[in-house]
PDB file of N, CA and C in Angstrom:
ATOM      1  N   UNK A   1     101.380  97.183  66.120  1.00  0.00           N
ATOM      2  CA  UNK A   1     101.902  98.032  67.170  1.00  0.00           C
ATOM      3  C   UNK A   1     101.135  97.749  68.460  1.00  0.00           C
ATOM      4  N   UNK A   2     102.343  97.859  69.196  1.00  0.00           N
ATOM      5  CA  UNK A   2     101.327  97.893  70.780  1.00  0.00           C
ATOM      6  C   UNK A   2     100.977  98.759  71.386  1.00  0.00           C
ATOM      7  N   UNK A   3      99.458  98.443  72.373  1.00  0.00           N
ATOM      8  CA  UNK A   3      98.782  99.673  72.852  1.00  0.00           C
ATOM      9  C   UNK A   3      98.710  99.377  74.517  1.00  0.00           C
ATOM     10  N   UNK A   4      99.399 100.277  75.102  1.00  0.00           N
ATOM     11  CA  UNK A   4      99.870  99.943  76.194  1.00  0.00           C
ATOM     12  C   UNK A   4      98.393 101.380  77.436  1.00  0.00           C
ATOM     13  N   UNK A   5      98.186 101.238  78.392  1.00  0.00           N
ATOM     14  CA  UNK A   5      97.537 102.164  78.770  1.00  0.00           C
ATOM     15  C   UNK A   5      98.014 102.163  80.031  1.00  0.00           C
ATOM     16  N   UNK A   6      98.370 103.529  80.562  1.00  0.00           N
ATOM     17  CA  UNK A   6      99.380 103.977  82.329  1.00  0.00           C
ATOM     18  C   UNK A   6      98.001 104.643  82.578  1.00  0.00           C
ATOM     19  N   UNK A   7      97.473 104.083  83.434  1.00  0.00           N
ATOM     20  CA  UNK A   7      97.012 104.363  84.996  1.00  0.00           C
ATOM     21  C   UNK A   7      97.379 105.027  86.238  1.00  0.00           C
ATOM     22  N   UNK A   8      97.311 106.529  86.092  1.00  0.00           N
ATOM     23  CA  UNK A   8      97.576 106.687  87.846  1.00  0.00           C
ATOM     24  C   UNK A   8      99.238 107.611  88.064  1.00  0.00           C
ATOM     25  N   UNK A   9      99.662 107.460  86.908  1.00  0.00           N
ATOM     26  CA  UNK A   9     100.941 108.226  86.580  1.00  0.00           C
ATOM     27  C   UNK A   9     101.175 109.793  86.572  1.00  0.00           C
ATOM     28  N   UNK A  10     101.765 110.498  87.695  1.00  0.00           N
ATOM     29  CA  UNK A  10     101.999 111.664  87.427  1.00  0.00           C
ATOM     30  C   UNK A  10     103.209 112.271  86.000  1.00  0.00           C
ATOM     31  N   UNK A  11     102.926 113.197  85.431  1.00  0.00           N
ATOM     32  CA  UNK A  11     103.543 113.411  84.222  1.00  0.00           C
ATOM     33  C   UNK A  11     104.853 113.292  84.202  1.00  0.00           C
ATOM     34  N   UNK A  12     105.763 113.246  84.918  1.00  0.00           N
ATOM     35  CA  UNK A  12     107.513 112.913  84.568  1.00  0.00           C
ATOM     36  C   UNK A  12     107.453 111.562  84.954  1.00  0.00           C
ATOM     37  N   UNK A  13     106.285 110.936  85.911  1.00  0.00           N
ATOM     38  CA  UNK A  13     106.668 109.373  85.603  1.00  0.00           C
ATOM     39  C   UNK A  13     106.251 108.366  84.870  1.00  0.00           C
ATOM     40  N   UNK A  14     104.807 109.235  84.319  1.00  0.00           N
ATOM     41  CA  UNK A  14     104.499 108.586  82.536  1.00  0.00           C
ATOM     42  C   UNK A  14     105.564 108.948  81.654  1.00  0.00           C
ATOM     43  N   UNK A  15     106.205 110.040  81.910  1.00  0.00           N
ATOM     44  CA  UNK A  15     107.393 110.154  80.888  1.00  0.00           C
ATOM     45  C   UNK A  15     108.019 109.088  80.684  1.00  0.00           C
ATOM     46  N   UNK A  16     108.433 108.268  82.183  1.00  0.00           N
ATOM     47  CA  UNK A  16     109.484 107.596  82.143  1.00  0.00           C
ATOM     48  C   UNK A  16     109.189 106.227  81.474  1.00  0.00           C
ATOM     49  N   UNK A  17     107.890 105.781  82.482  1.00  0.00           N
ATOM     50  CA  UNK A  17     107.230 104.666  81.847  1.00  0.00           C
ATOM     51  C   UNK A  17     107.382 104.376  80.023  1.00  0.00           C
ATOM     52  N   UNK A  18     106.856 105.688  79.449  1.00  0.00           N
ATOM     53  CA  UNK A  18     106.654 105.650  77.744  1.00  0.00           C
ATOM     54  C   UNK A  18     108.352 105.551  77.369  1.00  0.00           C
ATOM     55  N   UNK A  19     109.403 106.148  77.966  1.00  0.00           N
ATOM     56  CA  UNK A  19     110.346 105.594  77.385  1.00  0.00           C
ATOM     57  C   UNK A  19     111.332 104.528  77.749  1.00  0.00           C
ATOM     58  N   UNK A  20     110.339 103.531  78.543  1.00  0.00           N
ATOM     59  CA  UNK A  20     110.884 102.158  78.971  1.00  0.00           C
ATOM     60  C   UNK A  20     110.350 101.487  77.962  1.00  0.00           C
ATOM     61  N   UNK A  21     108.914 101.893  77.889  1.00  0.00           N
ATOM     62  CA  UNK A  21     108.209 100.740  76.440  1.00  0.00           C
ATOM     63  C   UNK A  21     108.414 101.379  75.314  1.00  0.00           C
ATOM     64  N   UNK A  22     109.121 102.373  74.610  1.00  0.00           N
ATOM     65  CA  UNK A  22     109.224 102.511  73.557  1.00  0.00           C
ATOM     66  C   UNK A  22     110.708 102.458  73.117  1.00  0.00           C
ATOM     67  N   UNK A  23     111.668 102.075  74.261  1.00  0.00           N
ATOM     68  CA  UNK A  23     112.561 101.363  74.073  1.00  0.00           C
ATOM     69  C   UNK A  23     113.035 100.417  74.015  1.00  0.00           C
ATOM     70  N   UNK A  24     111.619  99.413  74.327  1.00  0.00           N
ATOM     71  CA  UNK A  24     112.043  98.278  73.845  1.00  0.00           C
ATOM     72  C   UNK A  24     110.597  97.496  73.133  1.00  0.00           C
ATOM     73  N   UNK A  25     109.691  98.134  72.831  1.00  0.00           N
ATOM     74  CA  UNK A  25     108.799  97.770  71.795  1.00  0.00           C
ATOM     75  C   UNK A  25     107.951  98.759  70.747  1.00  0.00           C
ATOM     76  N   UNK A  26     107.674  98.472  69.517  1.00  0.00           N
ATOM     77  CA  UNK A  26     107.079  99.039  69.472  1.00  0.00           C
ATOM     78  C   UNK A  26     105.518  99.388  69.564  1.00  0.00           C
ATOM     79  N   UNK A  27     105.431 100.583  70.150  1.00  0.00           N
ATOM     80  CA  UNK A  27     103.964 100.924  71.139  1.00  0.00           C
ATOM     81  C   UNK A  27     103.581 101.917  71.311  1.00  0.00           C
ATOM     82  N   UNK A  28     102.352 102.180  71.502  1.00  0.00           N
ATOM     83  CA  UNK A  28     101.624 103.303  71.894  1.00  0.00           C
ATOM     84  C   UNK A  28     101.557 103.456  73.308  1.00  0.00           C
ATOM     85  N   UNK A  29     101.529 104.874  73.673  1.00  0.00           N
ATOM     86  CA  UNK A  29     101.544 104.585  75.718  1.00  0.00           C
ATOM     87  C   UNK A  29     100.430 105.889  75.533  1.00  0.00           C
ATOM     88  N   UNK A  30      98.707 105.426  76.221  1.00  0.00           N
ATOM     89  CA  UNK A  30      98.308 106.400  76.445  1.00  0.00           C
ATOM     90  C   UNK A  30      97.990 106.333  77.676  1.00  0.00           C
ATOM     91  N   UNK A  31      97.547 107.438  78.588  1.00  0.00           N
ATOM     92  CA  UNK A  31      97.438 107.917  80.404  1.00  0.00           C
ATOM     93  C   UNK A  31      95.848 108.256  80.201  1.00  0.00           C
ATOM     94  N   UNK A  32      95.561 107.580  81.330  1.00  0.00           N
ATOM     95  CA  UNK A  32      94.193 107.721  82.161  1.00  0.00           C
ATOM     96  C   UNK A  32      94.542 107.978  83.796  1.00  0.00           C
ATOM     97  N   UNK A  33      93.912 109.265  83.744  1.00  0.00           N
ATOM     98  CA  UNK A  33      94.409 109.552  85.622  1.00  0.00           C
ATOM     99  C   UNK A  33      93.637 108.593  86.844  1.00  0.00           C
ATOM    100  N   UNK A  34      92.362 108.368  86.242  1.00  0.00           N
ATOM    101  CA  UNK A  34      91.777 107.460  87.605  1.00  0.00           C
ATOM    102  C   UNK A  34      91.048 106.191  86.887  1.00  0.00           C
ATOM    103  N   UNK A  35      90.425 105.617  87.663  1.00  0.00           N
ATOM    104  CA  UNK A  35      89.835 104.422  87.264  1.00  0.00           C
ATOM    105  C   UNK A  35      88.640 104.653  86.284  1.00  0.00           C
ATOM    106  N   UNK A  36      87.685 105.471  86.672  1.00  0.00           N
ATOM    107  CA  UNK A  36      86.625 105.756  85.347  1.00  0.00           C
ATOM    108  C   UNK A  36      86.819 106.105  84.230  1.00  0.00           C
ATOM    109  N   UNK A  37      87.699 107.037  83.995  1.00  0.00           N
ATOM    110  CA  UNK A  37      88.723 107.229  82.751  1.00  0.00           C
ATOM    111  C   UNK A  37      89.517 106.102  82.091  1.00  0.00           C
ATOM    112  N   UNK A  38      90.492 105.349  82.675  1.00  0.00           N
ATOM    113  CA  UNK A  38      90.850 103.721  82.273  1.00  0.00           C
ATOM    114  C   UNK A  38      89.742 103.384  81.667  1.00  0.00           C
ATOM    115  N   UNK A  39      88.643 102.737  82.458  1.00  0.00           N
ATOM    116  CA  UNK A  39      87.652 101.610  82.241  1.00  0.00           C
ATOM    117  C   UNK A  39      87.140 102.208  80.736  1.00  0.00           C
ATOM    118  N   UNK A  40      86.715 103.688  81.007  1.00  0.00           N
ATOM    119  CA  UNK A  40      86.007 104.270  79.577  1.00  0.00           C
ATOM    120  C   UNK A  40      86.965 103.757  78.389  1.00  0.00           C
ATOM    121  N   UNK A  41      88.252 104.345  78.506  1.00  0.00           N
ATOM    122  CA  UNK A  41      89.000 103.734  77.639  1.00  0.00           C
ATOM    123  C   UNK A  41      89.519 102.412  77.435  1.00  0.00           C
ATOM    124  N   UNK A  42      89.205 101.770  77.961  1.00  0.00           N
ATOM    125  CA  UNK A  42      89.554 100.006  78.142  1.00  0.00           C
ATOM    126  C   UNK A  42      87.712  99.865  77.424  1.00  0.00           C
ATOM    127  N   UNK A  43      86.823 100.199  77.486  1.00  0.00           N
ATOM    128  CA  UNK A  43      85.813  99.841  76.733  1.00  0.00           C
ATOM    129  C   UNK A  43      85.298 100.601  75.376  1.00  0.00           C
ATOM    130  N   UNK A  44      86.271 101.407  75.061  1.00  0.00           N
ATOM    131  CA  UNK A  44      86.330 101.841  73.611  1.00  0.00           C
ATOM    132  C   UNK A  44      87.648 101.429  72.739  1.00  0.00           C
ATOM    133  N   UNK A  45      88.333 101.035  73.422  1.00  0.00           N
ATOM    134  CA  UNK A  45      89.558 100.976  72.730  1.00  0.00           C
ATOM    135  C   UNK A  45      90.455  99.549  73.062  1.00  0.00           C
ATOM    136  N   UNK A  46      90.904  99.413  72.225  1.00  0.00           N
ATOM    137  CA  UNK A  46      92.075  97.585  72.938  1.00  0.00           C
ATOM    138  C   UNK A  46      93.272  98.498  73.060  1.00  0.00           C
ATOM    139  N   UNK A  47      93.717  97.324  74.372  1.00  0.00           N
ATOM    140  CA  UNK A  47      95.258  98.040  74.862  1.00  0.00           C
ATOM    141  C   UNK A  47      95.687  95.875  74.954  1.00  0.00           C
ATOM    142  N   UNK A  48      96.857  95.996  74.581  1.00  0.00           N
ATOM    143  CA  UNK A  48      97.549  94.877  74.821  1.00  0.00           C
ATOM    144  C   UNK A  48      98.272  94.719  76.643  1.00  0.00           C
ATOM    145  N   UNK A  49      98.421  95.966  77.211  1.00  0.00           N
ATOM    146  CA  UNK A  49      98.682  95.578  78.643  1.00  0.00           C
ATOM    147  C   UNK A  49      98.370  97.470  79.574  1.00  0.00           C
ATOM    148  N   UNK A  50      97.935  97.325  80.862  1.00  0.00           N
ATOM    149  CA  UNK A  50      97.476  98.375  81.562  1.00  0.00           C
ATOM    150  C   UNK A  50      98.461  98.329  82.572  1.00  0.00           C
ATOM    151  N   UNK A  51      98.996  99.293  82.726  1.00  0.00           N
ATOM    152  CA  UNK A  51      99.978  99.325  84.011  1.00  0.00           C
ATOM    153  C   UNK A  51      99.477 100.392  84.699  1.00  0.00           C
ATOM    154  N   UNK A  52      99.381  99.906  86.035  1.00  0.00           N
ATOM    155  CA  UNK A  52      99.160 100.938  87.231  1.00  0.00           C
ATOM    156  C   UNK A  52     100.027 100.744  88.269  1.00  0.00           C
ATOM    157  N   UNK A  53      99.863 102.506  88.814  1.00  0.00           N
ATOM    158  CA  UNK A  53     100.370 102.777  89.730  1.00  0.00           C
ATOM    159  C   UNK A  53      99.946 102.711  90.985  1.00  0.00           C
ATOM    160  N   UNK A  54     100.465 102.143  91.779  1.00  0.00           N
ATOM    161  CA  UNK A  54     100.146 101.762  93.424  1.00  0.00           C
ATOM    162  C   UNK A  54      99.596 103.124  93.881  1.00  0.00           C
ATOM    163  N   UNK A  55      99.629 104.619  93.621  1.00  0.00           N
ATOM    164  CA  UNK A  55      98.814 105.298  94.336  1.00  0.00           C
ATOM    165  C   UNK A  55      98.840 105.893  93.152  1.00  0.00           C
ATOM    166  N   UNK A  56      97.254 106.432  92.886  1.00  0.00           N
ATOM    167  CA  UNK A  56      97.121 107.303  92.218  1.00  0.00           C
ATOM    168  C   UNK A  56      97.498 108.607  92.121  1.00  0.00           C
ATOM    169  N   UNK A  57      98.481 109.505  90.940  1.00  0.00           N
ATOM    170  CA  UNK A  57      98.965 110.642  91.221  1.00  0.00           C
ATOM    171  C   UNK A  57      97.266 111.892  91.593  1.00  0.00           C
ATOM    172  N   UNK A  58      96.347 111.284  90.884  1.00  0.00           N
ATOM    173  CA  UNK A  58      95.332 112.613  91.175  1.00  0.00           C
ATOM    174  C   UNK A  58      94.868 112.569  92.265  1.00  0.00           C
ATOM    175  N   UNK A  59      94.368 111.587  93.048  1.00  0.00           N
ATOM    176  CA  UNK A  59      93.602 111.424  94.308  1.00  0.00           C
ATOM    177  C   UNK A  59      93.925 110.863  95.059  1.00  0.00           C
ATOM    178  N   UNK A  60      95.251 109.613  94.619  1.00  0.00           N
ATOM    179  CA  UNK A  60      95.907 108.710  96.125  1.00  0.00           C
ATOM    180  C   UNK A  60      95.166 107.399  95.831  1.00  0.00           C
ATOM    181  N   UNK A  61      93.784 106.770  94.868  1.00  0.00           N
ATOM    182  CA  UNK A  61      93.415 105.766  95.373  1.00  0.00           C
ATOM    183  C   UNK A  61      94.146 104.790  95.274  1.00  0.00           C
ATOM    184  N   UNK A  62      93.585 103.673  95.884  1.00  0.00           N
ATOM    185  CA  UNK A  62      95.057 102.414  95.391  1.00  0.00           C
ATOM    186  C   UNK A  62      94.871 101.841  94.094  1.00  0.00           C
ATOM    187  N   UNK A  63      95.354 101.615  93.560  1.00  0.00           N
ATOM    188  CA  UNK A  63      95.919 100.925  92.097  1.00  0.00           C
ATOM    189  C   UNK A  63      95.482  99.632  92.616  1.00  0.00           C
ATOM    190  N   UNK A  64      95.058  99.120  93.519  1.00  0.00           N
ATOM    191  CA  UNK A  64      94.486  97.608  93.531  1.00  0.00           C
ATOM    192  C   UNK A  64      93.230  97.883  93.234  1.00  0.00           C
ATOM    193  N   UNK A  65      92.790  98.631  93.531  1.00  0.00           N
ATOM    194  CA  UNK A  65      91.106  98.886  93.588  1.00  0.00           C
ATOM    195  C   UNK A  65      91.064  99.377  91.979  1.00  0.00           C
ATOM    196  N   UNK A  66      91.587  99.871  91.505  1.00  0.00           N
ATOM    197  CA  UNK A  66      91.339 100.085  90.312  1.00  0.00           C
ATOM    198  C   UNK A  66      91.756  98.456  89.418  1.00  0.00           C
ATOM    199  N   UNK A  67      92.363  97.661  89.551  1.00  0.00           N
ATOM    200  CA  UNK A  67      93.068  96.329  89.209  1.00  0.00           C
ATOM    201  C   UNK A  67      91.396  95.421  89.124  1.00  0.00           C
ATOM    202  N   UNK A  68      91.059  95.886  90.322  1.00  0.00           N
ATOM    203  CA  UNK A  68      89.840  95.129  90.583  1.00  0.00           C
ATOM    204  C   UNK A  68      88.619  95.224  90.261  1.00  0.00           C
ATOM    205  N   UNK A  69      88.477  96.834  89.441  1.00  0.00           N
ATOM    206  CA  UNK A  69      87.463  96.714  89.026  1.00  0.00           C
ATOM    207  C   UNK A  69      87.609  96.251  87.452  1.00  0.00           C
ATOM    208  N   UNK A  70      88.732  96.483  87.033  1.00  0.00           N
ATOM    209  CA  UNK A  70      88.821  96.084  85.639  1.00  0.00           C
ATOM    210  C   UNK A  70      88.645  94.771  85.209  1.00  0.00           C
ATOM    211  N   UNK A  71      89.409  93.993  86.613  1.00  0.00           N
ATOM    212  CA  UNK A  71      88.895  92.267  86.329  1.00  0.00           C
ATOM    213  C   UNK A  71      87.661  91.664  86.751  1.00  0.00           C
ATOM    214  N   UNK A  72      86.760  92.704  87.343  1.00  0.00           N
ATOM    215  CA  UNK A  72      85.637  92.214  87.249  1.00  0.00           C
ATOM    216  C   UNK A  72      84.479  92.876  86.397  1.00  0.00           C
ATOM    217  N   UNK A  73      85.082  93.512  85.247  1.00  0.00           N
ATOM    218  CA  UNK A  73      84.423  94.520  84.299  1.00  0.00           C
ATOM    219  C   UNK A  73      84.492  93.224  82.783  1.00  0.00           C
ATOM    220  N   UNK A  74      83.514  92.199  82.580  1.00  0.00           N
ATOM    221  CA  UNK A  74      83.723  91.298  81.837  1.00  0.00           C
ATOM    222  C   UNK A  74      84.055  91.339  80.464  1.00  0.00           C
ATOM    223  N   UNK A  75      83.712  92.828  80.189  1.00  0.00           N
ATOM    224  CA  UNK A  75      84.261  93.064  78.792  1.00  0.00           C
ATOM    225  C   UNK A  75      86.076  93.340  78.596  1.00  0.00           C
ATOM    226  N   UNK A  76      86.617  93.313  79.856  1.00  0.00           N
ATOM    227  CA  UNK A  76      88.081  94.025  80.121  1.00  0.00           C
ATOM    228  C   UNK A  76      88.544  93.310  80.724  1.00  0.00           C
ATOM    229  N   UNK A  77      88.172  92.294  81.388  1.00  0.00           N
ATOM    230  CA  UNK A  77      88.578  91.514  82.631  1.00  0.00           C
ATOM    231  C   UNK A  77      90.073  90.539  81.652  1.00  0.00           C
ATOM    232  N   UNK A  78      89.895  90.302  80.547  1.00  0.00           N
ATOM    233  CA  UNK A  78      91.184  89.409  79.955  1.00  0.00           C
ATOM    234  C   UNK A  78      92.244  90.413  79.591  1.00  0.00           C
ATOM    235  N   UNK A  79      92.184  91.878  79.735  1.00  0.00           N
ATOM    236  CA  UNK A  79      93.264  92.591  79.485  1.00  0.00           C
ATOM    237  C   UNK A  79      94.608  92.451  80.392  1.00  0.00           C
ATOM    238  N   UNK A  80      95.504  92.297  80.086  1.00  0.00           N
ATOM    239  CA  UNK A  80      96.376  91.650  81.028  1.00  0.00           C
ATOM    240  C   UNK A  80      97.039  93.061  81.973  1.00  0.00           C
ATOM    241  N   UNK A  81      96.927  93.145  83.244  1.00  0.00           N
ATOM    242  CA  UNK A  81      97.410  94.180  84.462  1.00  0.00           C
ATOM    243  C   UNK A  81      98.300  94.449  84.636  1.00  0.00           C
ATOM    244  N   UNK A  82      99.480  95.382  85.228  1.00  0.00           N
ATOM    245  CA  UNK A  82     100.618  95.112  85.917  1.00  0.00           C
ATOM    246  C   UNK A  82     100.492  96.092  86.960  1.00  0.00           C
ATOM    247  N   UNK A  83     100.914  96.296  87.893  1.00  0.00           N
ATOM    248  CA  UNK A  83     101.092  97.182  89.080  1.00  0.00           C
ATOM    249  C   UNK A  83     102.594  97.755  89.057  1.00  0.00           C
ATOM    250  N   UNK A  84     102.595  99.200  89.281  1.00  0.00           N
ATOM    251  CA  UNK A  84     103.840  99.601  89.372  1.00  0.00           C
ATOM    252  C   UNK A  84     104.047  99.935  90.744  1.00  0.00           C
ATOM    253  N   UNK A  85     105.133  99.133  91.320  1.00  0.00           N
ATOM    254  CA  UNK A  85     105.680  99.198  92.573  1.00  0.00           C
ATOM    255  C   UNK A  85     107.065  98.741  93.124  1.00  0.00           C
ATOM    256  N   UNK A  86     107.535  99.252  93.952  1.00  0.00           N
ATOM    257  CA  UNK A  86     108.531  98.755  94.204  1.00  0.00           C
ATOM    258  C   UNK A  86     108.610  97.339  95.211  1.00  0.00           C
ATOM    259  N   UNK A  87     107.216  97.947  96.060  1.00  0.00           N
ATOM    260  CA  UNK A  87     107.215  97.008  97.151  1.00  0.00           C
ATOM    261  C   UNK A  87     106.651  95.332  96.456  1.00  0.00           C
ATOM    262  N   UNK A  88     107.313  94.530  96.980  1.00  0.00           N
ATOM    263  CA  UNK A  88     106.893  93.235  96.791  1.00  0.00           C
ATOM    264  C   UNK A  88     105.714  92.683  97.392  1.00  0.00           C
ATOM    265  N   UNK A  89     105.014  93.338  98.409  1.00  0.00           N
ATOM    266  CA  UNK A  89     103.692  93.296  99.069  1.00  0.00           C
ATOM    267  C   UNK A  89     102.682  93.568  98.273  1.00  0.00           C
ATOM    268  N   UNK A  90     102.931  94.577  97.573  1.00  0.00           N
ATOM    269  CA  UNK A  90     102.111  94.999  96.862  1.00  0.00           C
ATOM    270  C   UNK A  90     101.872  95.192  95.683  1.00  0.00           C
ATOM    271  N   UNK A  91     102.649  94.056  95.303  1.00  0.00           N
ATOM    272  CA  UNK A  91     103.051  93.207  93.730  1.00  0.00           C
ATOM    273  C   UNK A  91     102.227  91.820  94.403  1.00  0.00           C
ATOM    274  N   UNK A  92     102.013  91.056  95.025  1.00  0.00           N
ATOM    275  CA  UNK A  92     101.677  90.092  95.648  1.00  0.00           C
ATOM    276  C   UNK A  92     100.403  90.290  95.779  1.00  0.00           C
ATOM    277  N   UNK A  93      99.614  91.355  96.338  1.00  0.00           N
ATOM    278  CA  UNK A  93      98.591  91.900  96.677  1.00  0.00           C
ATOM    279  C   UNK A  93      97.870  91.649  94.916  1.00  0.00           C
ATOM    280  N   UNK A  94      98.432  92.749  94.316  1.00  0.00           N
ATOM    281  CA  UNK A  94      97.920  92.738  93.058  1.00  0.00           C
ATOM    282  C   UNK A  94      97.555  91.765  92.149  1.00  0.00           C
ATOM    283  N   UNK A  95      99.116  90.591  92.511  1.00  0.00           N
ATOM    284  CA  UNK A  95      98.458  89.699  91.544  1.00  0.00           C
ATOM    285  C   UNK A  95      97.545  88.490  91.987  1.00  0.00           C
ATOM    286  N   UNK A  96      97.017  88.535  93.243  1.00  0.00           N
ATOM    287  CA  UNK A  96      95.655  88.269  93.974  1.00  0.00           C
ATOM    288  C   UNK A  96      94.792  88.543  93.482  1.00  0.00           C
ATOM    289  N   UNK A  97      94.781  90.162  93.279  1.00  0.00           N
ATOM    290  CA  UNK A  97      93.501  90.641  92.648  1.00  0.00           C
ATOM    291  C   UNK A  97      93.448  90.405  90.950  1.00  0.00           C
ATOM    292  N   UNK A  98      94.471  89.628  90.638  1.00  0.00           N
ATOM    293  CA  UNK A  98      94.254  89.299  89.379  1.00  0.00           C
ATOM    294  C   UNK A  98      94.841  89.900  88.080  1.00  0.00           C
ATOM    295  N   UNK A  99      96.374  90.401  88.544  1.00  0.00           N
ATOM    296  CA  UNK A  99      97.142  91.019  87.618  1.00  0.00           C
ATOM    297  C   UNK A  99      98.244  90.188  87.628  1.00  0.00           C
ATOM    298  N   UNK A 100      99.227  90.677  86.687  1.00  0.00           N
ATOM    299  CA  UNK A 100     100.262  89.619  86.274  1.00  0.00           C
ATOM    300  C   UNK A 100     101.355  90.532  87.410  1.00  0.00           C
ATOM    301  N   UNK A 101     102.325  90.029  87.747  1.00  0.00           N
ATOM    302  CA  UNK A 101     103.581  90.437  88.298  1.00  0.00           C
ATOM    303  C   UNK A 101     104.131  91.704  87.627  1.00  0.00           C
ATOM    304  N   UNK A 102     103.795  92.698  87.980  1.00  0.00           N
ATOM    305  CA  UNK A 102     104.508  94.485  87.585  1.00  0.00           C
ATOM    306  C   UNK A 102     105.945  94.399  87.718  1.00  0.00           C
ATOM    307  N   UNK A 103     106.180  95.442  88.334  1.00  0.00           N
ATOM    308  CA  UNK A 103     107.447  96.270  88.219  1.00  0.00           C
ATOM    309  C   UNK A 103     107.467  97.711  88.937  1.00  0.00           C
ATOM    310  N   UNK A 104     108.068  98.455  89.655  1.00  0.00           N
ATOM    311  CA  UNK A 104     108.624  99.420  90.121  1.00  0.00           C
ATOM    312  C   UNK A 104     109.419 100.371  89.383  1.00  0.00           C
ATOM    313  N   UNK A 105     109.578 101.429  89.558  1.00  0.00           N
ATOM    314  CA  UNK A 105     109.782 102.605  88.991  1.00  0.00           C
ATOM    315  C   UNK A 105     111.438 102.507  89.002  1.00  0.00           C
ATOM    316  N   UNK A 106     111.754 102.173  89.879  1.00  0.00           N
ATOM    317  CA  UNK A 106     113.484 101.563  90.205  1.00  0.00           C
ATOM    318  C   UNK A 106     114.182 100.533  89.625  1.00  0.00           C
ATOM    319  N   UNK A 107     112.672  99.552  89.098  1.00  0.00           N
ATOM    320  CA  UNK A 107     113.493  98.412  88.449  1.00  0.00           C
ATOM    321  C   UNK A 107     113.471  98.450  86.619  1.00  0.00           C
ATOM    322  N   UNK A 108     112.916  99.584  85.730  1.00  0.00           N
ATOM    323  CA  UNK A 108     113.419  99.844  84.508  1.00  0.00           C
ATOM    324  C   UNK A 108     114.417  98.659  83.795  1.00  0.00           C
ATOM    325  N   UNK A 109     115.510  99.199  84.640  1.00  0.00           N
ATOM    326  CA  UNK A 109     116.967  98.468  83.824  1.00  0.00           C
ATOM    327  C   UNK A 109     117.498  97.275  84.002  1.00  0.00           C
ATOM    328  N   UNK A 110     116.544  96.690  85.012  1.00  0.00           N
ATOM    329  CA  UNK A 110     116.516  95.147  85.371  1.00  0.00           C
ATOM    330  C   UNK A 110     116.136  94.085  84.335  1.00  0.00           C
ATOM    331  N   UNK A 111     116.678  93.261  83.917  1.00  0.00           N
ATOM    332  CA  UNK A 111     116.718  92.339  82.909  1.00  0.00           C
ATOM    333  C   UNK A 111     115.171  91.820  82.899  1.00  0.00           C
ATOM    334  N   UNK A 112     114.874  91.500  84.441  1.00  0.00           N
ATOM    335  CA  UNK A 112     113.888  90.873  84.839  1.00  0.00           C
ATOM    336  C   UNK A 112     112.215  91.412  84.731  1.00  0.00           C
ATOM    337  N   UNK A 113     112.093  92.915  84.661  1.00  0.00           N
ATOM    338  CA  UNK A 113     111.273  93.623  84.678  1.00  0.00           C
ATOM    339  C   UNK A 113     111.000  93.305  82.250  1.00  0.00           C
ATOM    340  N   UNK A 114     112.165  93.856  82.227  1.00  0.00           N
ATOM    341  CA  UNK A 114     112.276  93.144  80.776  1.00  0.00           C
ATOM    342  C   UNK A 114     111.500  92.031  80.274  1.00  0.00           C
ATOM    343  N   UNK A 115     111.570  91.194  80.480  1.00  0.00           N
ATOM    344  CA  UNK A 115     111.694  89.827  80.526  1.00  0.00           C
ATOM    345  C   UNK A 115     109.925  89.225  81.101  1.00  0.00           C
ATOM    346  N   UNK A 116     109.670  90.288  82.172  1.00  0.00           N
ATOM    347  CA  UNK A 116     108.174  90.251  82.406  1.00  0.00           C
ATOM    348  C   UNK A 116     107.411  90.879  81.717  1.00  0.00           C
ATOM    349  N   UNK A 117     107.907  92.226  81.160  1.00  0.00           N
ATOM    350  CA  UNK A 117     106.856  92.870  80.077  1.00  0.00           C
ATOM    351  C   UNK A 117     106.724  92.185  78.678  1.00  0.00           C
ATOM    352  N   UNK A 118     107.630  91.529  78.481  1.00  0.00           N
ATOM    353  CA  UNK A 118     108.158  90.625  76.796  1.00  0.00           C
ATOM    354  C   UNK A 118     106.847  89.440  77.219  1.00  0.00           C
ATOM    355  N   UNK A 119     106.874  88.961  78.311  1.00  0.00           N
ATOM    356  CA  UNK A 119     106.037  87.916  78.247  1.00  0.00           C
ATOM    357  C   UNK A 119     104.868  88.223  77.994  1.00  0.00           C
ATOM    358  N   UNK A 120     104.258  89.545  78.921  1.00  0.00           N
ATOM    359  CA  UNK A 120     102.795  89.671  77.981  1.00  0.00           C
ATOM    360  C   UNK A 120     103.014  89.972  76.655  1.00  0.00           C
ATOM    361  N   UNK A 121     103.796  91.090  76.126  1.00  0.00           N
ATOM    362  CA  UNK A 121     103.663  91.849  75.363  1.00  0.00           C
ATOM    363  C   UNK A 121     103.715  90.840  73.918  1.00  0.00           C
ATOM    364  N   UNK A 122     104.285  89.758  74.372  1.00  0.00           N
ATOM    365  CA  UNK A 122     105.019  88.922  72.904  1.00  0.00           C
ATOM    366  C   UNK A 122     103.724  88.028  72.784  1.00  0.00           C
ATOM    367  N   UNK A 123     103.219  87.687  73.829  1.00  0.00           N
ATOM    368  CA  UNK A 123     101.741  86.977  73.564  1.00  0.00           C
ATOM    369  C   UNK A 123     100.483  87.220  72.387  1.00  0.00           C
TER     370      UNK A 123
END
């Protein structure tokens, strides 16, 4: 089973998130609200992929800065990233800082968003 971990997600849009990946794999989806919380759990636990959100629902920080500390956290740094966004700037941004190409909250039902989570996830 896969262990998926949402970053930064206010509660109806972790809702949504958990039933994008549990409709099409099977997986675990657990939520960490900020980055110290992630990291704790990214160093007790394996997750097969971390998706964050471009602003954090508790405090606003950016979801890059959290991207960035995880890839330079050497015990976590090979966990594979995604950024949730709509904007393409900031899908670009992210995978600078060393995440794979995300997805947006809008693009769910897109073949393509599909098709990008299968690639980590099938790895």
């Amino acid at each position: 089973m896969k262990r998926i971990l949402d970053v930064g997600n206010c509660g109806p849009d972790h809702a949504g998130i958990t039933r994008f990946f549990k409709k099409h794999f099977e997986c675990e989806v657990d939520q960490a609200d900020h980055a110290g919380d992630a990291l704790a759990k990214l160093q007790s636990q394996e997750f097969d992929l971390v998706v964050v959100n471009r602003k954090l629902d508790i405090d606003y920080t950016d979801g890059i800065d959290v991207i960035r500390q995880i890839k330079s956290t050497p015990e976590i740094a090979e966990v594979p990233v995604m950024l949730i966004t709509n904007y393409p700037e900031h899908q670009e941004a992210a995978v600078a800082a060393g995440a794979v190409r995300g997805f947006g909250k809008l693009e769910y039902h897109q073949p393509e968003t599909l098709e990008r989570v299968k690639a980590v996830l099938d790895n």
